[in-house]
PDB file of N, CA and C in Angstrom:
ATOM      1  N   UNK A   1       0.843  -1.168   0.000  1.00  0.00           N
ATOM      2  CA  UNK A   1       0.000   0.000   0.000  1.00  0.00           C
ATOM      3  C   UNK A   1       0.889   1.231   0.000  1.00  0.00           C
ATOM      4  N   UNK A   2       0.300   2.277  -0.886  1.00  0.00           N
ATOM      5  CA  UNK A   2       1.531   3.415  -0.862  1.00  0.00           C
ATOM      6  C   UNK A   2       0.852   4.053   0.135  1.00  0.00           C
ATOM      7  N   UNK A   3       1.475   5.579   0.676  1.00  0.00           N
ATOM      8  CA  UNK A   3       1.577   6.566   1.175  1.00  0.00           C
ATOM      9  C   UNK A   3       0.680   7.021   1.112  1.00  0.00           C
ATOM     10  N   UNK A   4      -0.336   7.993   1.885  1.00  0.00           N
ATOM     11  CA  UNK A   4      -1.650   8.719   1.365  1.00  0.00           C
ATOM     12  C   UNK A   4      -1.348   9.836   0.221  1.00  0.00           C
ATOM     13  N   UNK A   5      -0.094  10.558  -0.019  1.00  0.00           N
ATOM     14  CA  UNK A   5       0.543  11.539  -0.497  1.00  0.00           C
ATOM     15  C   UNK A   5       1.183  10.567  -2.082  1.00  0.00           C
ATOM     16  N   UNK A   6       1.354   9.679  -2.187  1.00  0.00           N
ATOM     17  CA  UNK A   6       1.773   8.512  -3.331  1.00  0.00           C
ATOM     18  C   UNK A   6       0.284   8.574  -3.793  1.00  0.00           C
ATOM     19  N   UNK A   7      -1.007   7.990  -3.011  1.00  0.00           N
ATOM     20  CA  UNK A   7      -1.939   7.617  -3.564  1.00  0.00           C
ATOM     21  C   UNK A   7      -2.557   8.446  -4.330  1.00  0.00           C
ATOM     22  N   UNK A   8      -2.816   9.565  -4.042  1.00  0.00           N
ATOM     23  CA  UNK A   8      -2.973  10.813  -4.290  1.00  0.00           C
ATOM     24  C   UNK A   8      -2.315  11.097  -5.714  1.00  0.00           C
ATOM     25  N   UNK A   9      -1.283  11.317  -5.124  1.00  0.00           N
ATOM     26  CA  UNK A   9      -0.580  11.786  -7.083  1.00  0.00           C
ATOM     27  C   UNK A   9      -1.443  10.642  -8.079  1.00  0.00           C
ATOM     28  N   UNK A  10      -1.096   9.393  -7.502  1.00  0.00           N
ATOM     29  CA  UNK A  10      -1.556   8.262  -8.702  1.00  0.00           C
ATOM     30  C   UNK A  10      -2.589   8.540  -9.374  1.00  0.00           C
ATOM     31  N   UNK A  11      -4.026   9.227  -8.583  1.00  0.00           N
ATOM     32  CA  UNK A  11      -5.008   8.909  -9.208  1.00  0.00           C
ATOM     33  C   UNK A  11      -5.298  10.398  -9.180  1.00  0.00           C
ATOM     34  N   UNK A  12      -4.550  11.256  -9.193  1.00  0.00           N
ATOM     35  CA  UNK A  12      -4.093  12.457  -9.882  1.00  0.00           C
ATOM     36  C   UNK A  12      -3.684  12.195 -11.164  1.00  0.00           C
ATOM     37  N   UNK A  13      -2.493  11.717 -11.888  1.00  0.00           N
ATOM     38  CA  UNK A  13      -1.969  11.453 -12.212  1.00  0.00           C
ATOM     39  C   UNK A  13      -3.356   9.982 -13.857  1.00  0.00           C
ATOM     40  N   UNK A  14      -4.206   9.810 -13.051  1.00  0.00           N
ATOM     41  CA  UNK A  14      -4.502   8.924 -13.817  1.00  0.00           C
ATOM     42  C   UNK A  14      -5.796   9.629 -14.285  1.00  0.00           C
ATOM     43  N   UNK A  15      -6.191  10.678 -13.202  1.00  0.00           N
ATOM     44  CA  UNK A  15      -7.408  11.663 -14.232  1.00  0.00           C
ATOM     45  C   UNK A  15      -7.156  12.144 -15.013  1.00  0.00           C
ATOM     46  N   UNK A  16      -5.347  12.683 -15.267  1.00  0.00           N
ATOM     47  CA  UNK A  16      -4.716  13.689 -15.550  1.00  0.00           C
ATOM     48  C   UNK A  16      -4.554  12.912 -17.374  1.00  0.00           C
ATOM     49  N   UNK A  17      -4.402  11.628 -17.190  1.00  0.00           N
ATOM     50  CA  UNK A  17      -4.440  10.942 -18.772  1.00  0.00           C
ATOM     51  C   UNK A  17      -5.693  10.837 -19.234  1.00  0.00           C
ATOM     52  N   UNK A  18      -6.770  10.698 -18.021  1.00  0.00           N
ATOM     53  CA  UNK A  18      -7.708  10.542 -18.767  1.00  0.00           C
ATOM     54  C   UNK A  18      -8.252  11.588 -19.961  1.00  0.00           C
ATOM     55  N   UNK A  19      -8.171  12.718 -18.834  1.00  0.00           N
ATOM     56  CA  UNK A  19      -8.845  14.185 -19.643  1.00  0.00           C
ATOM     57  C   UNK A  19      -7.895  14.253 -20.627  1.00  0.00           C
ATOM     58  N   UNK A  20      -6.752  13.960 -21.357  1.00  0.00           N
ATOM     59  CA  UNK A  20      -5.651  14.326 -22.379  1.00  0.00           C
ATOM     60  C   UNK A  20      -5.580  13.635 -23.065  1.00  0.00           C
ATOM     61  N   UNK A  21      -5.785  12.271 -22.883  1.00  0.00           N
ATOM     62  CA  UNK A  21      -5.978  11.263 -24.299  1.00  0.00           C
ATOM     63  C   UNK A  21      -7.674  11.125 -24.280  1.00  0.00           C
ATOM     64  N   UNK A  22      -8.524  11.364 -23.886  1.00  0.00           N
ATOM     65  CA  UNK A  22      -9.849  11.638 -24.016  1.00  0.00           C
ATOM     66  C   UNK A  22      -9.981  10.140 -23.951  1.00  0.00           C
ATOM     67  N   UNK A  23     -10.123   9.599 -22.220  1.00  0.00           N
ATOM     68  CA  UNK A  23      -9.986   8.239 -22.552  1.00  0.00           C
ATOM     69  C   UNK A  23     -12.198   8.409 -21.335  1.00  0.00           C
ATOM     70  N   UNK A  24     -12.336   6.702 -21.560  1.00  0.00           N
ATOM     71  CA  UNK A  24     -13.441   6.562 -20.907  1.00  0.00           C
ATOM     72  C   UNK A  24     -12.915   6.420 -19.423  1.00  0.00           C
ATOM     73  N   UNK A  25     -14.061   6.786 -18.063  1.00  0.00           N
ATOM     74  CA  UNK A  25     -13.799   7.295 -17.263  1.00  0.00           C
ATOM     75  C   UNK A  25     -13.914   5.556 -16.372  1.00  0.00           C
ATOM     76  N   UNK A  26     -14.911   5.050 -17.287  1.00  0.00           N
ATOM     77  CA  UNK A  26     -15.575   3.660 -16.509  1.00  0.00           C
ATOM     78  C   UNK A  26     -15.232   3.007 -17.923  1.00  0.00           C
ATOM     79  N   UNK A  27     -14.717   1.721 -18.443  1.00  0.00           N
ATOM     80  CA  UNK A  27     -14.524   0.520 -19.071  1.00  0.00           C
ATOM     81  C   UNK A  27     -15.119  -0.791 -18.983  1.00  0.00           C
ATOM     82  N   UNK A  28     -15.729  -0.809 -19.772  1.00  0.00           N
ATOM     83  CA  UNK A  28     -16.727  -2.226 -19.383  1.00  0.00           C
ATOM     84  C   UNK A  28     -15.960  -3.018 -20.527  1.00  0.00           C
ATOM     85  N   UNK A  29     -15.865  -4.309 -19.516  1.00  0.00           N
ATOM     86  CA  UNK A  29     -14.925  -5.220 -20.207  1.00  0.00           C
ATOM     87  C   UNK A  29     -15.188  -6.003 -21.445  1.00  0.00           C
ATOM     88  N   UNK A  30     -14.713  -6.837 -21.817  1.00  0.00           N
ATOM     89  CA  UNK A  30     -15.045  -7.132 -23.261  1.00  0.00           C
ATOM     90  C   UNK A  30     -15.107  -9.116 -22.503  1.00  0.00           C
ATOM     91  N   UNK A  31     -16.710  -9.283 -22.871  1.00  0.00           N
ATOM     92  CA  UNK A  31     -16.827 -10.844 -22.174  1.00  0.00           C
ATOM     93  C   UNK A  31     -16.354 -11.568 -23.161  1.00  0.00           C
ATOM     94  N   UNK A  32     -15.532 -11.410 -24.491  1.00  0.00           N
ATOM     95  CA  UNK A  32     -14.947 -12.201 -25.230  1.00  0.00           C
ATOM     96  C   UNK A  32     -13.436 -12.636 -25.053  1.00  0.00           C
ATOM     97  N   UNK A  33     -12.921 -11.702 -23.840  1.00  0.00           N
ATOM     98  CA  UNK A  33     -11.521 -11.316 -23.688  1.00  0.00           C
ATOM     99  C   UNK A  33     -11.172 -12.447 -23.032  1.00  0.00           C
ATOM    100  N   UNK A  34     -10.262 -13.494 -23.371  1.00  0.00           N
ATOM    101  CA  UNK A  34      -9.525 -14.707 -23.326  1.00  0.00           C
ATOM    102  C   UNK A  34      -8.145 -14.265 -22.615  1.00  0.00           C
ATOM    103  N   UNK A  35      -7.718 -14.598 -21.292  1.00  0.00           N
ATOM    104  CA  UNK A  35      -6.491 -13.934 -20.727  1.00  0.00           C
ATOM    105  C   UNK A  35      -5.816 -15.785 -20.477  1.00  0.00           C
ATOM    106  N   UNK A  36      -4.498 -15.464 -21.763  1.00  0.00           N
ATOM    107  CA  UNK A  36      -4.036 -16.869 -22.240  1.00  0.00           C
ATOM    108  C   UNK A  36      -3.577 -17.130 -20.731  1.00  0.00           C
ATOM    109  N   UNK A  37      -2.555 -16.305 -20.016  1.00  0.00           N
ATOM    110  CA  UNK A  37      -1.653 -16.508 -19.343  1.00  0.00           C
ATOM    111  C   UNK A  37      -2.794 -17.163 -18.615  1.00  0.00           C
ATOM    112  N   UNK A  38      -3.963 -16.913 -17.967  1.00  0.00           N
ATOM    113  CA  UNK A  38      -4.734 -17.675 -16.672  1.00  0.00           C
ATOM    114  C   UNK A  38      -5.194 -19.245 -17.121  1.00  0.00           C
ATOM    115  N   UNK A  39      -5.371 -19.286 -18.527  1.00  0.00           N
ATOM    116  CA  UNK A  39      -5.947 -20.052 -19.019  1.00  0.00           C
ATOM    117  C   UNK A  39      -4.314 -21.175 -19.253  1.00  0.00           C
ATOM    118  N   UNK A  40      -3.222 -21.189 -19.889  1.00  0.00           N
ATOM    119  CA  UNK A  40      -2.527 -21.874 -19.381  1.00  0.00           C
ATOM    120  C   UNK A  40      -1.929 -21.939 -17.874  1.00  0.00           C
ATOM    121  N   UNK A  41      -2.083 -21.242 -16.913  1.00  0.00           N
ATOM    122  CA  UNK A  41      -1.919 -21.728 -15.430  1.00  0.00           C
ATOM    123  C   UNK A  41      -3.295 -22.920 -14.972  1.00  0.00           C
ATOM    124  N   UNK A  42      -3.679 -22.847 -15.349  1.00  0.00           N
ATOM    125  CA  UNK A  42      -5.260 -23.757 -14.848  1.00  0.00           C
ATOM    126  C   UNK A  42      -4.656 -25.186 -15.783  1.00  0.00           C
ATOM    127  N   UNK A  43      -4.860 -24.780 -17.118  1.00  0.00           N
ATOM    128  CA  UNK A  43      -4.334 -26.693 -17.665  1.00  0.00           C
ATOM    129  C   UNK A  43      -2.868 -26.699 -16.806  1.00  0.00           C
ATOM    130  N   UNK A  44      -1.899 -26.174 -16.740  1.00  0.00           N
ATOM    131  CA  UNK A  44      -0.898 -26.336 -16.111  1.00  0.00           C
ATOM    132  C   UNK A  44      -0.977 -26.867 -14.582  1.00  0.00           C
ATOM    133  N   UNK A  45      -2.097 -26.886 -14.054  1.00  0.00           N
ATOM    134  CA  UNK A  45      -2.740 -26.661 -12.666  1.00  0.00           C
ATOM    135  C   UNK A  45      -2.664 -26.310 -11.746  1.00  0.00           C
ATOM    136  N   UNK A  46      -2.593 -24.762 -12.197  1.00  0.00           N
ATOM    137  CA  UNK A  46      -2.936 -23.860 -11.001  1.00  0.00           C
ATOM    138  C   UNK A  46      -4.629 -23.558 -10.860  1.00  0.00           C
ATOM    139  N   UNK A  47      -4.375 -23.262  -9.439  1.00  0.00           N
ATOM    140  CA  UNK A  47      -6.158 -23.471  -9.481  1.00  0.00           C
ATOM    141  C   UNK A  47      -6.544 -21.595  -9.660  1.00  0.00           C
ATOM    142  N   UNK A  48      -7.281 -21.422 -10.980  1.00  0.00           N
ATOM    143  CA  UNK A  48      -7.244 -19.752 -11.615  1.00  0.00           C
ATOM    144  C   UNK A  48      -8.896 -19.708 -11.681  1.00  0.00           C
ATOM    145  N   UNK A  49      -9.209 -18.697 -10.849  1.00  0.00           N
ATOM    146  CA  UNK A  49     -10.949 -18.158 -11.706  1.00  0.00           C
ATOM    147  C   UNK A  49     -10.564 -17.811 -12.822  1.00  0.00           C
ATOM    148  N   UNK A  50     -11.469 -18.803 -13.629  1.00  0.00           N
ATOM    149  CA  UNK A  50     -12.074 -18.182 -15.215  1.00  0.00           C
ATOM    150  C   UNK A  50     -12.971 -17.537 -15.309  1.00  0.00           C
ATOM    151  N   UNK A  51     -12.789 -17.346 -16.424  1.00  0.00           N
ATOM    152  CA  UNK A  51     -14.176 -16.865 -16.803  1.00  0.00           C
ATOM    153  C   UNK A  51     -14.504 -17.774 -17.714  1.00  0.00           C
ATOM    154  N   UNK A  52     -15.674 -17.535 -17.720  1.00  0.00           N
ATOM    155  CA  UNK A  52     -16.839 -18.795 -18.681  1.00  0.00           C
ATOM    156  C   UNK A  52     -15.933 -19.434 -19.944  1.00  0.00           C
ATOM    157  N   UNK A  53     -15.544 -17.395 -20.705  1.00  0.00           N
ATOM    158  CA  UNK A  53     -14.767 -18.119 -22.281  1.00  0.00           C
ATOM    159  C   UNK A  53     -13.257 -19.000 -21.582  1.00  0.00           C
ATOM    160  N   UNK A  54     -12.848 -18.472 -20.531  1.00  0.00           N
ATOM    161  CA  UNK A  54     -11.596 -19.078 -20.312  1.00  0.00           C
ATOM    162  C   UNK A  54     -11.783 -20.792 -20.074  1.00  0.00           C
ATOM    163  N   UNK A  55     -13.264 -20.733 -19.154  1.00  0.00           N
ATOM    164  CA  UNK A  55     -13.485 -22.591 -18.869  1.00  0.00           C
ATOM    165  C   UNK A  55     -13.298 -22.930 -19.962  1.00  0.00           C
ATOM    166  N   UNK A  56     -13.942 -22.597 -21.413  1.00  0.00           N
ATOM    167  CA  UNK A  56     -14.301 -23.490 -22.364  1.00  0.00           C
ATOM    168  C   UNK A  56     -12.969 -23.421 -23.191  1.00  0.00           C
ATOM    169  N   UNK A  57     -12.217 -22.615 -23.156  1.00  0.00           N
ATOM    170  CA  UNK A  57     -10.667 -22.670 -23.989  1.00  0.00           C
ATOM    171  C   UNK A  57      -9.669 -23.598 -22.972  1.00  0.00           C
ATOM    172  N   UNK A  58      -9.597 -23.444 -21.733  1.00  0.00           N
ATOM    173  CA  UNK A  58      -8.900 -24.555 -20.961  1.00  0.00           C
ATOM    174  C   UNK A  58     -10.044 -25.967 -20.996  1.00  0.00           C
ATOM    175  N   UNK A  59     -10.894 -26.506 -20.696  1.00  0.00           N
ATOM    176  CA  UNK A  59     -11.640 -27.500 -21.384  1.00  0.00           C
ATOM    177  C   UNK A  59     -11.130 -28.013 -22.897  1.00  0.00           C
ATOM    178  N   UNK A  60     -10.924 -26.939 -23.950  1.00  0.00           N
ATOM    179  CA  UNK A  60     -10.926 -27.794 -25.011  1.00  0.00           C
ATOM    180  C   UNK A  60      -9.447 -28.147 -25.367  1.00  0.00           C
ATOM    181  N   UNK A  61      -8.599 -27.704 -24.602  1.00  0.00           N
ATOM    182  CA  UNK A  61      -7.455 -27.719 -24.549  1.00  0.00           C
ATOM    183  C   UNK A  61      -6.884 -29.411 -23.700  1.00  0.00           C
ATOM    184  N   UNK A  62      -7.561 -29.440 -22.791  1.00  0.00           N
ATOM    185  CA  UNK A  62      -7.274 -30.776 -21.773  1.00  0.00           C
ATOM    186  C   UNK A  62      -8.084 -32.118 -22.720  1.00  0.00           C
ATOM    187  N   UNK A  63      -9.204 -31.365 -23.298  1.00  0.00           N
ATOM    188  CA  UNK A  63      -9.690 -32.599 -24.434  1.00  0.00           C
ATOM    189  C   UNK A  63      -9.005 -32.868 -25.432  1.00  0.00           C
ATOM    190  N   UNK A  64      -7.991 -31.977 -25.965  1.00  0.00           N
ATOM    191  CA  UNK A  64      -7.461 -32.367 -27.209  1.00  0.00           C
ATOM    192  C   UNK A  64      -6.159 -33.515 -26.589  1.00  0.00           C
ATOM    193  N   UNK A  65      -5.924 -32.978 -25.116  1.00  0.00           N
ATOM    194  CA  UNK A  65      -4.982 -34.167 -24.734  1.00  0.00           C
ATOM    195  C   UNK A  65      -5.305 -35.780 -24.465  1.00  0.00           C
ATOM    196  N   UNK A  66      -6.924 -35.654 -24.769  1.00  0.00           N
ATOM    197  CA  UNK A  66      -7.193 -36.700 -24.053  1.00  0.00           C
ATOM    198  C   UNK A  66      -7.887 -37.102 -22.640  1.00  0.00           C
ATOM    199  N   UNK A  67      -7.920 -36.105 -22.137  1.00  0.00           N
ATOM    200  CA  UNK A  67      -8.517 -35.882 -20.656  1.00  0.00           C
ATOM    201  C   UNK A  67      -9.824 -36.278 -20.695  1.00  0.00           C
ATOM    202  N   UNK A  68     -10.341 -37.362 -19.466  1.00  0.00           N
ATOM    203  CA  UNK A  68     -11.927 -37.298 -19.523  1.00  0.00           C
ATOM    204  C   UNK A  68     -12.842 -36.327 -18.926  1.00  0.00           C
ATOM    205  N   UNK A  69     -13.524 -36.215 -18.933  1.00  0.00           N
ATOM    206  CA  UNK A  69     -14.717 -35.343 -18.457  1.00  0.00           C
ATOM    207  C   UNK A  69     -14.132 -35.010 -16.691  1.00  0.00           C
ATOM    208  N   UNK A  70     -14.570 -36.003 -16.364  1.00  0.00           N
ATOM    209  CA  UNK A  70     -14.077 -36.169 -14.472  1.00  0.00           C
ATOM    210  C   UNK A  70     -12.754 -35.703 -14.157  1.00  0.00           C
ATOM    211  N   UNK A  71     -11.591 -36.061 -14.844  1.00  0.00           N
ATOM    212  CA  UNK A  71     -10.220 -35.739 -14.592  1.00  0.00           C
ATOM    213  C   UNK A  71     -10.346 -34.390 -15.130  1.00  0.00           C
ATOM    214  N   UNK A  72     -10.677 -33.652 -15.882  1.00  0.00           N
ATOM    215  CA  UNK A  72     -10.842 -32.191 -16.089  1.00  0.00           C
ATOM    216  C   UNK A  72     -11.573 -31.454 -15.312  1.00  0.00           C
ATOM    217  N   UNK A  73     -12.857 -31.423 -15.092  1.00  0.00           N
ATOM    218  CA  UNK A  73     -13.442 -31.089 -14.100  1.00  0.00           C
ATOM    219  C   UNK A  73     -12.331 -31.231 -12.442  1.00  0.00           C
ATOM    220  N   UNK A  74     -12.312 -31.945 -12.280  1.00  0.00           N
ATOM    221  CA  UNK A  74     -11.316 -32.014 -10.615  1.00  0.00           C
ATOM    222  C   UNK A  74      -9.648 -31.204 -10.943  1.00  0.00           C
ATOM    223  N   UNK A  75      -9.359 -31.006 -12.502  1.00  0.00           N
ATOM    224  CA  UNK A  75      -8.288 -30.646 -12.365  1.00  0.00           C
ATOM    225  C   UNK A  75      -8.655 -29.201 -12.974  1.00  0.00           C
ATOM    226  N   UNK A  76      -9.729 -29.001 -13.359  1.00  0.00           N
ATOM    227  CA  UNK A  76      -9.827 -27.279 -13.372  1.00  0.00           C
ATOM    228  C   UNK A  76     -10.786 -26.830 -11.941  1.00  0.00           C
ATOM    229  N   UNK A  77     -10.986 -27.855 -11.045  1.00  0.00           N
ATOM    230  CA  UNK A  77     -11.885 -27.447  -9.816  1.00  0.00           C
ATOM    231  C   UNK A  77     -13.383 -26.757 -10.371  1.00  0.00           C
ATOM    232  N   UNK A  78     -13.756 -27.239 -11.373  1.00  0.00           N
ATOM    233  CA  UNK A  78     -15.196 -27.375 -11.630  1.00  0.00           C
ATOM    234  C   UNK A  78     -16.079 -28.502 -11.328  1.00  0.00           C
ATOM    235  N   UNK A  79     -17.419 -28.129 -11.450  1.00  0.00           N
ATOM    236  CA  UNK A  79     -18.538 -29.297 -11.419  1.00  0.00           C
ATOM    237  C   UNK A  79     -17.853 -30.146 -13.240  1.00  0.00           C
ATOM    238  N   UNK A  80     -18.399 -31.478 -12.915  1.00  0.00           N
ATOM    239  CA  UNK A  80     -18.216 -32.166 -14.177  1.00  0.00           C
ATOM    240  C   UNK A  80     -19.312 -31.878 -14.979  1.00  0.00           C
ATOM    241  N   UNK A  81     -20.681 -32.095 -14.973  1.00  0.00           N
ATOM    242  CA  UNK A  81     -21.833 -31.231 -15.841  1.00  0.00           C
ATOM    243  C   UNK A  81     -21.246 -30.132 -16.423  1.00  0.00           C
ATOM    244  N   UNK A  82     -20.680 -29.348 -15.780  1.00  0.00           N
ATOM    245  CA  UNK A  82     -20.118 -28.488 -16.110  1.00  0.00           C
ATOM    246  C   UNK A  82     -19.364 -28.121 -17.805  1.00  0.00           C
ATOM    247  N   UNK A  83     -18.263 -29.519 -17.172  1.00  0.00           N
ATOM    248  CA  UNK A  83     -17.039 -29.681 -18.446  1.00  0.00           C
ATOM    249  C   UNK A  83     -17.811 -30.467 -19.399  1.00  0.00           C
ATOM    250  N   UNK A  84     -19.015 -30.889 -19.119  1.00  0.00           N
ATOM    251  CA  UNK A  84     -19.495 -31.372 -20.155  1.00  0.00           C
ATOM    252  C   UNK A  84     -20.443 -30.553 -21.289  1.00  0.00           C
ATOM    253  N   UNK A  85     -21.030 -29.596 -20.241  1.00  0.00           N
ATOM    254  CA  UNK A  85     -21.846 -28.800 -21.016  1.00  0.00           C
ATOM    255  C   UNK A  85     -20.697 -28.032 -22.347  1.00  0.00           C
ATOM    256  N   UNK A  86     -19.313 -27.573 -21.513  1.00  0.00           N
ATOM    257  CA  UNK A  86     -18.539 -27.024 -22.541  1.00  0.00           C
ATOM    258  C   UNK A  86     -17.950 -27.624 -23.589  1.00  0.00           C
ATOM    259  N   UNK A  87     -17.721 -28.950 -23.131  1.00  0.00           N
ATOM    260  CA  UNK A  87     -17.302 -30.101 -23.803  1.00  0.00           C
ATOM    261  C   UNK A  87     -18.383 -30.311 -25.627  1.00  0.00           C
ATOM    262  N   UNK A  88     -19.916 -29.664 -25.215  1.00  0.00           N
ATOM    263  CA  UNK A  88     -20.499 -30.041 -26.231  1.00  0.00           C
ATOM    264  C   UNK A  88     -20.425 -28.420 -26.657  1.00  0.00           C
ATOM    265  N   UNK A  89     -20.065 -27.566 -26.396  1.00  0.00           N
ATOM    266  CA  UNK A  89     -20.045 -25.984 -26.972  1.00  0.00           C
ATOM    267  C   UNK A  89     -18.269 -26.332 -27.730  1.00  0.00           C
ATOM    268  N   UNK A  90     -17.757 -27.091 -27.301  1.00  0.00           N
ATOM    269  CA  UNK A  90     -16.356 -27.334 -27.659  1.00  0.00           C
ATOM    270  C   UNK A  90     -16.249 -27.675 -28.904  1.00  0.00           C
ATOM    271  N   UNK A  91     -17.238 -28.796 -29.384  1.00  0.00           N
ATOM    272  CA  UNK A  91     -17.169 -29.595 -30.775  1.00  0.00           C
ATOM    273  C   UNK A  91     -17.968 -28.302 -31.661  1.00  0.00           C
ATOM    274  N   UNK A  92     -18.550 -27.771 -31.297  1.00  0.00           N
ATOM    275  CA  UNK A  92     -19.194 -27.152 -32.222  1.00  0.00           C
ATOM    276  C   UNK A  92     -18.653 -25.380 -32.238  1.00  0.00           C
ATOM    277  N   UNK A  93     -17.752 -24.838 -31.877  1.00  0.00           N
ATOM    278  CA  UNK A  93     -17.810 -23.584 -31.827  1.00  0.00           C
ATOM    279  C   UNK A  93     -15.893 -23.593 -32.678  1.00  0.00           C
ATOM    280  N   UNK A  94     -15.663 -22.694 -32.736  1.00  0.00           N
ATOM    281  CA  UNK A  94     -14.270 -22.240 -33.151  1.00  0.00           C
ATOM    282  C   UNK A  94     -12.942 -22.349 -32.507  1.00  0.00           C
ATOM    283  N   UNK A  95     -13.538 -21.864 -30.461  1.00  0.00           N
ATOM    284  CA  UNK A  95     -12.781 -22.625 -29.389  1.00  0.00           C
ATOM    285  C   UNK A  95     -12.218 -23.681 -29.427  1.00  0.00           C
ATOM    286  N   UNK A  96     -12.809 -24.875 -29.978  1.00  0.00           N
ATOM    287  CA  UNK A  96     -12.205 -26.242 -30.057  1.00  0.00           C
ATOM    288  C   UNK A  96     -11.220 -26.490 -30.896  1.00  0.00           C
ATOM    289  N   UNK A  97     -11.319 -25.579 -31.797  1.00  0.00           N
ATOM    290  CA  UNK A  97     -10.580 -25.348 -33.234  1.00  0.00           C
ATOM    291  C   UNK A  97      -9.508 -24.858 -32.893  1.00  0.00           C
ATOM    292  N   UNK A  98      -9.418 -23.639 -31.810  1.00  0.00           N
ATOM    293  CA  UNK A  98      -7.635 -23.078 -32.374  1.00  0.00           C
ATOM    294  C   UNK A  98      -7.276 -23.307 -30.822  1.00  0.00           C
ATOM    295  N   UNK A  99      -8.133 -23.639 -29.861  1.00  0.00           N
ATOM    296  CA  UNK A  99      -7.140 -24.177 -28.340  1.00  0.00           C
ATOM    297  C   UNK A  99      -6.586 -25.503 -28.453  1.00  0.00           C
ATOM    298  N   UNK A 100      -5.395 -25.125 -27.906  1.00  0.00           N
ATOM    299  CA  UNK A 100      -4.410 -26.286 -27.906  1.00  0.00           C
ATOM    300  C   UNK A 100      -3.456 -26.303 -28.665  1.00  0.00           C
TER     301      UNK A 100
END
């Protein structure tokens, strides 16, 4: 934690870009946004919140190795229904196509 006098400049400092590159004040995220690095720590197995697109790109990734339903699920710390529901969004979407 910085300084009250550090904190200060920062978000001084971060209005100060906003108003000059004419940026938005609030950013609403983009639910398509795939963050690789979390998504290989989880097949790697670290235990990472995904997000939904991230379950189904780490899912189709552990399927292309071969992984069953159950051993994916316990090794991404999801319900198995779960890996299955993605499992069938997997064969049919583009995800399945370029993860892995």
């Amino acid at each position: 934690m910085a300084c009250a006098e550090c904190w200060e400049r920062a978000i001084r400092d971060d209005e100060r870009a906003v108003v000059l590159f004419g940026l938005p004040r609030e950013i609403e995220p983009d639910p398509a946004y795939v963050d690789e690095v979390a998504v290989e720590r989880a097949v790697a197995g670290h235990r990472q919140r995904l997000t939904p697109v991230e379950e189904a790109r780490a899912v189709a990734i552990l399927l292309r190795r071969g992984w069953s339903d159950t051993r994916i699920a316990e090794w991404l710390g999801i319900r198995a229904p779960r890996v299955i529901d993605l499992r069938s969004g997997v064969l049919t979407t583009k995800v399945g196509k370029d993860a892995a």
